[in-house]
Protein backbone atom coordinates (compact mmCIF):
# COMPACT_ATOMS: atom_id res chain seq x y z
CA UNK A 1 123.66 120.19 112.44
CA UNK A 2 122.76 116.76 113.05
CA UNK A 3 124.51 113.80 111.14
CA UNK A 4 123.47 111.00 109.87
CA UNK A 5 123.68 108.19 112.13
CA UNK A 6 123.43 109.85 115.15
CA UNK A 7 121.50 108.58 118.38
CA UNK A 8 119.10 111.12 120.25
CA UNK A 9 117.14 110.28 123.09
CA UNK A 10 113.63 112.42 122.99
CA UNK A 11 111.71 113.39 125.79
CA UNK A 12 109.67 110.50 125.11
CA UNK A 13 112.59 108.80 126.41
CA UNK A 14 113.05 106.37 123.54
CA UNK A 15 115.51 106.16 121.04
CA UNK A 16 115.59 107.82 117.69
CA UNK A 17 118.39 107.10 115.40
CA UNK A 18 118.82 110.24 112.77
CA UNK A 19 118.37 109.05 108.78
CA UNK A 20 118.84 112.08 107.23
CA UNK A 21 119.19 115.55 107.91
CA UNK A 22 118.87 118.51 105.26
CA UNK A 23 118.91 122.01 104.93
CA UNK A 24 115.52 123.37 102.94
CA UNK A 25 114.52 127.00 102.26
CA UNK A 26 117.66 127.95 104.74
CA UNK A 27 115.78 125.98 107.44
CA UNK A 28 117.92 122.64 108.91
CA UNK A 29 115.77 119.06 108.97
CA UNK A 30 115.77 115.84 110.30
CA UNK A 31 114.43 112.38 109.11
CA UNK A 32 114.52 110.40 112.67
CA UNK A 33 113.69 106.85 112.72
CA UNK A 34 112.71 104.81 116.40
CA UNK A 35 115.48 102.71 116.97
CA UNK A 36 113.71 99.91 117.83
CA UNK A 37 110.40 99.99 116.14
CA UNK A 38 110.60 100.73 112.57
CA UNK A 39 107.21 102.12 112.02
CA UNK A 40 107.85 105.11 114.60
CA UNK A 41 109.48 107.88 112.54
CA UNK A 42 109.43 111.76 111.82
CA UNK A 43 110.44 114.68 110.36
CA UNK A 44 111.74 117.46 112.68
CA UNK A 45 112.83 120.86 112.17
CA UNK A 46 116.36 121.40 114.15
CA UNK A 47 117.41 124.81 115.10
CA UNK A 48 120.73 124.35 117.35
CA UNK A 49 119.07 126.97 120.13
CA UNK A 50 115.82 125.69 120.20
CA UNK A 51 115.82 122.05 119.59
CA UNK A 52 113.99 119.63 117.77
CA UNK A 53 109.84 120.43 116.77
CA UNK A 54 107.99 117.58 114.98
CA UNK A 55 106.77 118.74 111.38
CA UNK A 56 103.07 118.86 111.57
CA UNK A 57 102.18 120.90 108.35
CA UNK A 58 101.04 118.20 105.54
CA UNK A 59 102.43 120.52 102.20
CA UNK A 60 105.75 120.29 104.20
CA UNK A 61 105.85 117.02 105.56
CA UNK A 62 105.14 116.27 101.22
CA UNK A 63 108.23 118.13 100.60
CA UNK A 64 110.19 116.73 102.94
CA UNK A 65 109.77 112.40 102.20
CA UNK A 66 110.30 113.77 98.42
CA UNK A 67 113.66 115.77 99.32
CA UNK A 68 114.53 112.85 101.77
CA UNK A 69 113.92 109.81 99.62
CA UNK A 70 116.27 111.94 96.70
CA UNK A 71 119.40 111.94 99.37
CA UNK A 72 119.09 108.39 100.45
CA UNK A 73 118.17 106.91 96.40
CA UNK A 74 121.26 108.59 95.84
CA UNK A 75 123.35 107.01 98.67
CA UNK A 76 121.78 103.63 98.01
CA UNK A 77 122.80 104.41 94.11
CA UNK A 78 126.54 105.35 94.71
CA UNK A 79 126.83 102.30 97.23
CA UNK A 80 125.82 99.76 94.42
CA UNK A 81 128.43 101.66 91.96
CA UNK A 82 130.88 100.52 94.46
């Protein structure tokens, strides 16, 4: 699995910095966010043999930013408990 935090460098060569990563339907995700230009992002299905592949599929990619944005509202909402 990938963790939060972590650094991969694509085949694009640039920089991706991971946001999130869950597991959905027994299949393991990632959120991955350029780490120097904000607007470059995706959502990548991880499989530890095979790699990373870029979600493509609309209905999924829908499931996904709702299933991401409920992790990090909930890490943003125990932070401000703090």
């Amino acid at each position: 699995m990938i963790n939060q935090g972590e650094v991969l460098t694509l085949e694009n060569n640039k920089e991706y910095v991971t946001i999130g990563s869950i597991v959905l339907d027994g299949i393991n995700y990632v959120y991955l966010m350029n780490s120097t230009d904000y607007s470059d992002f995706m959502f990548c299905k991880y499989d530890q043999v095979d790699g990373l592949y870029e979600v493509e599929d609309p209905d999924l990619l829908k499931k996904l930013i709702k299933e991401f944005n409920k992790q990090l509202s909930s890490v943003i909402e125990g932070e401000s408990n703090n």
